[in-house]
N, C-alpha and C. Protein backbone atom coordinates (compact mmCIF):
# COMPACT_ATOMS: atom_id res chain seq x y z
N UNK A 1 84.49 105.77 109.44
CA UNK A 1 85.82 106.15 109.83
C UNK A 1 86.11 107.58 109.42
N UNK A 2 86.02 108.02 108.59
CA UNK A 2 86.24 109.45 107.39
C UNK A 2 85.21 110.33 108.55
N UNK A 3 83.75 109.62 108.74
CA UNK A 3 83.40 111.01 109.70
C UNK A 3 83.73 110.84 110.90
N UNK A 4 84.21 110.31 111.67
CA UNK A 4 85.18 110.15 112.90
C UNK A 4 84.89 111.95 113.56
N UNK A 5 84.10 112.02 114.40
CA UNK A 5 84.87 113.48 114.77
C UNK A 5 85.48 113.71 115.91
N UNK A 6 86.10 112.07 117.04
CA UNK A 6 86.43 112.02 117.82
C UNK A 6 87.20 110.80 118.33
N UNK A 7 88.21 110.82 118.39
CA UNK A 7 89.37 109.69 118.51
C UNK A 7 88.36 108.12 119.13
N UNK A 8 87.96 107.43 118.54
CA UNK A 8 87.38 106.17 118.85
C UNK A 8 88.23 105.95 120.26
N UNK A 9 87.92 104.96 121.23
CA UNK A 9 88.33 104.50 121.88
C UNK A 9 88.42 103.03 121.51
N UNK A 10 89.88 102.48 121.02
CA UNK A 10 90.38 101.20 120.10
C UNK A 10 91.62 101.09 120.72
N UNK A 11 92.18 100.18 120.80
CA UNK A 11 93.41 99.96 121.16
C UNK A 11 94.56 100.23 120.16
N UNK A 12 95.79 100.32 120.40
CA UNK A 12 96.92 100.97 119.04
C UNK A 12 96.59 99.98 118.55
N UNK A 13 96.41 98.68 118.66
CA UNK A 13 96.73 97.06 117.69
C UNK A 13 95.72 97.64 116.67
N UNK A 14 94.02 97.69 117.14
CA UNK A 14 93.36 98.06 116.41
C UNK A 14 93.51 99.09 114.84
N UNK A 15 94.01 99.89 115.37
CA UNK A 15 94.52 101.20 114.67
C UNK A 15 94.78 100.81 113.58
N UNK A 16 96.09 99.67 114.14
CA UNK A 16 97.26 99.54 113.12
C UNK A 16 96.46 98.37 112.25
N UNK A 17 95.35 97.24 112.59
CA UNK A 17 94.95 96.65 112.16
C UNK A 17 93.96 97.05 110.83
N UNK A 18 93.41 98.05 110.98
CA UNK A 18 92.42 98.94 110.37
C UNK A 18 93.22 99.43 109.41
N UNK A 19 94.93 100.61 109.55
CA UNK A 19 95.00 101.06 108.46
C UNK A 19 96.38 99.76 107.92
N UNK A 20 96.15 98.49 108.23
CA UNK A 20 96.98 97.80 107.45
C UNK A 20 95.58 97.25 106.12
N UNK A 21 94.29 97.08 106.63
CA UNK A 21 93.69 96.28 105.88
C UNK A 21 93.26 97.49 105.03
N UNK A 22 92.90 98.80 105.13
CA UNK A 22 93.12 100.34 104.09
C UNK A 22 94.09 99.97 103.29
N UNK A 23 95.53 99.56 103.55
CA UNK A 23 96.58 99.82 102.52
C UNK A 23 96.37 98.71 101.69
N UNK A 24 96.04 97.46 101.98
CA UNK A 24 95.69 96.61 101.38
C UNK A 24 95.07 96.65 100.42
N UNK A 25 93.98 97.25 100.75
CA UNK A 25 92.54 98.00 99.98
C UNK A 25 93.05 98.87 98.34
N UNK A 26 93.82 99.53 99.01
CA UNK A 26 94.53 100.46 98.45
C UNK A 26 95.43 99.93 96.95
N UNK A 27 95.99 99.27 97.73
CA UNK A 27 97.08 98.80 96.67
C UNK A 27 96.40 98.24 95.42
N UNK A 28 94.97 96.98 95.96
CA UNK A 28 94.25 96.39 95.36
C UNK A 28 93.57 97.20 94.39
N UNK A 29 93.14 98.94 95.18
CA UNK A 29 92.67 99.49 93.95
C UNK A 29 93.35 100.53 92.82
N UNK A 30 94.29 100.63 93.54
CA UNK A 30 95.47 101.26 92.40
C UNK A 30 96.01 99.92 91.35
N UNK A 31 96.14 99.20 91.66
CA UNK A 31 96.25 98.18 90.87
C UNK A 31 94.97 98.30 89.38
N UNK A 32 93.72 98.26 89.68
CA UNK A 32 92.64 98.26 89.04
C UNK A 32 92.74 99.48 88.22
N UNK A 33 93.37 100.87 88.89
CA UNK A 33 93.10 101.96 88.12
C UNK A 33 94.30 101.84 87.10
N UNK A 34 95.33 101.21 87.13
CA UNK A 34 96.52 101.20 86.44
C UNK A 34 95.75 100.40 84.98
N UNK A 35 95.30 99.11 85.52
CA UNK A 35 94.70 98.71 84.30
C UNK A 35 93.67 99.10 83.47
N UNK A 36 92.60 99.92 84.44
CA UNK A 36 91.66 100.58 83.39
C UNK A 36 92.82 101.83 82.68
N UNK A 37 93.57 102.62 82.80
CA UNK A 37 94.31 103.65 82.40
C UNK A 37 95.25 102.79 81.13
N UNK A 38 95.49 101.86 81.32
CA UNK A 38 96.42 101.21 80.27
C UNK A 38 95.36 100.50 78.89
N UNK A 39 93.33 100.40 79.28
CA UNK A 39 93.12 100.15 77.88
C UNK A 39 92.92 101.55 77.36
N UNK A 40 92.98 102.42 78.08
CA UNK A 40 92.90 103.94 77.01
C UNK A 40 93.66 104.04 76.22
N UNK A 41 93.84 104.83 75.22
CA UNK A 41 94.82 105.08 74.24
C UNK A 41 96.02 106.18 75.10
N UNK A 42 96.85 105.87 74.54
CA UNK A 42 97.82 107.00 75.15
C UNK A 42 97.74 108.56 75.24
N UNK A 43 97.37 108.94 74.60
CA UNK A 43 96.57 109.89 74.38
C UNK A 43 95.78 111.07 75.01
N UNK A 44 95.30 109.77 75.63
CA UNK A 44 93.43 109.96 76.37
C UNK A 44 93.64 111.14 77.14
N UNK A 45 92.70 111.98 77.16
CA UNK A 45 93.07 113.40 78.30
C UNK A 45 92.51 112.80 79.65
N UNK A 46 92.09 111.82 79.76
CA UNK A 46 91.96 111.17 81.37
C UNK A 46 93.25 110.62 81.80
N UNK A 47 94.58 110.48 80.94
CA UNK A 47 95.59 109.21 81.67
C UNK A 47 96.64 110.97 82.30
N UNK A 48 96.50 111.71 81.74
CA UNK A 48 97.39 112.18 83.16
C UNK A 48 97.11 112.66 84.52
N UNK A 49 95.40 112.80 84.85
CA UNK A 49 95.23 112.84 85.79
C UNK A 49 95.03 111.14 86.85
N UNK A 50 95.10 110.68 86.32
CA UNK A 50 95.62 108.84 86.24
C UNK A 50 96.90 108.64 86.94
N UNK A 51 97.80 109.36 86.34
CA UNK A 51 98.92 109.32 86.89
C UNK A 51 99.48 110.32 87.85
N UNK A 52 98.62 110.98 88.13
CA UNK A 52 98.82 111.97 89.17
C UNK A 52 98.55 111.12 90.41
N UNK A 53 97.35 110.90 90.07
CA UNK A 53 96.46 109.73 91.37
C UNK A 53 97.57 108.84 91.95
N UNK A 54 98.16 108.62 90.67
CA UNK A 54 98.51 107.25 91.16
C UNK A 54 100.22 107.14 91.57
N UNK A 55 100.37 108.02 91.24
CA UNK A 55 101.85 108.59 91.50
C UNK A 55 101.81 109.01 93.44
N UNK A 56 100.83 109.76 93.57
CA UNK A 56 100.52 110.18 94.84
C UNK A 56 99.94 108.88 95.57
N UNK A 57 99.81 108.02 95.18
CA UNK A 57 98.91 106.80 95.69
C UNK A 57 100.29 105.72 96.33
N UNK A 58 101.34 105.74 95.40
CA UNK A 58 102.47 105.65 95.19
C UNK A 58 102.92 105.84 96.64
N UNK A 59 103.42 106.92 96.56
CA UNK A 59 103.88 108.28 97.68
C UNK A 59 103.37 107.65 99.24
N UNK A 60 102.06 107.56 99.37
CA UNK A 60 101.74 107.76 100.57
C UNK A 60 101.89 106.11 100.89
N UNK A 61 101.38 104.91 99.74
CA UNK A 61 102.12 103.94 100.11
C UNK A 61 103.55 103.28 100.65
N UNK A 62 103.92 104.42 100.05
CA UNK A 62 105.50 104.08 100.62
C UNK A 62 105.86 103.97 101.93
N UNK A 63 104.91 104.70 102.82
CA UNK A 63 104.97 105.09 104.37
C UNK A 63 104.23 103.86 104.89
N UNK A 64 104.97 102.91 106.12
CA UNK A 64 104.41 102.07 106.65
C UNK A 64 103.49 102.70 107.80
N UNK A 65 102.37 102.06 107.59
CA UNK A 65 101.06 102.60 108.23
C UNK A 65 101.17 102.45 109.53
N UNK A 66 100.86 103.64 110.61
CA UNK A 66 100.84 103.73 111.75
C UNK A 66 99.69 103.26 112.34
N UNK A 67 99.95 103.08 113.70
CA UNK A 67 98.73 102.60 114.58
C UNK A 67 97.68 104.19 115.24
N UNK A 68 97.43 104.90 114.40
CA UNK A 68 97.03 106.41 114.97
C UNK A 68 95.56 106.50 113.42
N UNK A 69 94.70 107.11 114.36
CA UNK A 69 93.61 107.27 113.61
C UNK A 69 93.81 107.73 112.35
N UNK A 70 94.51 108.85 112.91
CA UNK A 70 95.10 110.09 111.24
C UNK A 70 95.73 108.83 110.16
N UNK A 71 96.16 108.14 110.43
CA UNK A 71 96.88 107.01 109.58
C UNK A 71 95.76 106.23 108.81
N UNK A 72 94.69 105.53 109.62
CA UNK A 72 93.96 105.11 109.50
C UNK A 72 92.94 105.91 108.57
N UNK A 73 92.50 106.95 108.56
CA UNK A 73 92.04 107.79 108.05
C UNK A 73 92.27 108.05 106.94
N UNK A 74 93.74 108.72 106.77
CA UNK A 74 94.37 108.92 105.42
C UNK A 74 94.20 108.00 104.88
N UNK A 75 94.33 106.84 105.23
CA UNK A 75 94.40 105.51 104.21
C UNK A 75 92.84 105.35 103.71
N UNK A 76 91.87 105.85 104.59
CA UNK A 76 90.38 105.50 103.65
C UNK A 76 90.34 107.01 102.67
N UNK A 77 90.86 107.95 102.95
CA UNK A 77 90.57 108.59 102.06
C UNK A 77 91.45 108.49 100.77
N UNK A 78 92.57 107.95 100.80
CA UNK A 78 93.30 107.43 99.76
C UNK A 78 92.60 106.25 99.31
N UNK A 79 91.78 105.58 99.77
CA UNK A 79 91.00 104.13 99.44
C UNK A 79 89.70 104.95 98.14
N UNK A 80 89.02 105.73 98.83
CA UNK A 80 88.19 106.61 98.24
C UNK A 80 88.69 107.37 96.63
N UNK A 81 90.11 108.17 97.10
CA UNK A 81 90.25 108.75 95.78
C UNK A 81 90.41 107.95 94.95
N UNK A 82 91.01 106.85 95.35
CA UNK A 82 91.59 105.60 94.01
C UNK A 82 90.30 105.39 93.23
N UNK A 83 89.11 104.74 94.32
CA UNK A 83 87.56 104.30 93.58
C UNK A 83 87.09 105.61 92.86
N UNK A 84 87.59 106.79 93.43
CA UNK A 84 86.63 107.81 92.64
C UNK A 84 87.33 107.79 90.72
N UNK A 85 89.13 107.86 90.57
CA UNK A 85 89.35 107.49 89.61
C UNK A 85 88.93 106.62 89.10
N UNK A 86 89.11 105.56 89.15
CA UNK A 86 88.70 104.22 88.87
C UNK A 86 87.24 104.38 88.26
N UNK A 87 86.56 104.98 88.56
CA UNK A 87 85.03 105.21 88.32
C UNK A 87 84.97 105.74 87.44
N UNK A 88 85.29 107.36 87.39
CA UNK A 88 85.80 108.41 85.77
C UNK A 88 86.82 107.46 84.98
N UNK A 89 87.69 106.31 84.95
CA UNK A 89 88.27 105.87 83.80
C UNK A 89 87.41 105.13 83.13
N UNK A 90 86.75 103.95 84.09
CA UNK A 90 85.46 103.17 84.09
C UNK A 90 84.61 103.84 82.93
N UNK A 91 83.84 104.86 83.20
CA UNK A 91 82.92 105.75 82.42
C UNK A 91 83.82 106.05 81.39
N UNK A 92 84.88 106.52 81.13
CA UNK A 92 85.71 107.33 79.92
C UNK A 92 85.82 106.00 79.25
N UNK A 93 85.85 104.67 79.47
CA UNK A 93 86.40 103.68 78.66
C UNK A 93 85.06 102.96 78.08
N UNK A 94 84.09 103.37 78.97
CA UNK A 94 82.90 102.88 78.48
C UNK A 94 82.08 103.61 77.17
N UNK A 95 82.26 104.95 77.48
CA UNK A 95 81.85 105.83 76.55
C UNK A 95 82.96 105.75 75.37
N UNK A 96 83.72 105.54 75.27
CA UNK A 96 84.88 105.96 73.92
C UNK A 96 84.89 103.95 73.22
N UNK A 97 84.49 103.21 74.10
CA UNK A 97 84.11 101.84 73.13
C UNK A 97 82.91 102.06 71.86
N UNK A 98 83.74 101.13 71.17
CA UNK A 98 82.67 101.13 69.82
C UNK A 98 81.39 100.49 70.10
């Protein structure tokens, strides 16, 4: 989907079907990054870029997802940044355990 370099031929239902199951995705993994960010210590120099993510993760959730590729799109690359946090908290929580 992300390398898309030319409007698929899908119907709008499709579209909208695709970036409803992205937001889904989404939510599911902001959810995950909230909890890896909450066993860090408060502290941690990883939790404010945590909350940047997720503040912006926030943001674009708020917008009910259109039936248009760009929609669809945005939503995997918002699917993506969440896992890429999620991954650096992952590692930061793994490395700072006793």
């Amino acid at each position: 989907m992300l390398a898309w370099t030319a409007t698929p031929k899908l119907a709008a239902a499709d579209f909208q079907q695709i970036a409803l199951q992205l937001t889904g995705a989404a939510r599911a993994v902001a959810g995950d990054v909230r909890r890896a960010a909450g066993r860090l210590p408060g502290d941690h120099p990883a939790l404010p870029l945590a909350d940047v993510v997720l503040a912006e993760a926030d943001r674009r959730l708020s917008v009910a997802p259109q039936a248009t590729v760009r929609c669809a799109q945005n939503r995997a690359r918002l699917v993506r940044a969440l896992y890429e946090r999620l991954d650096r908290l992952t590692d930061t929580a793994l490395a700072t355990s006793p």
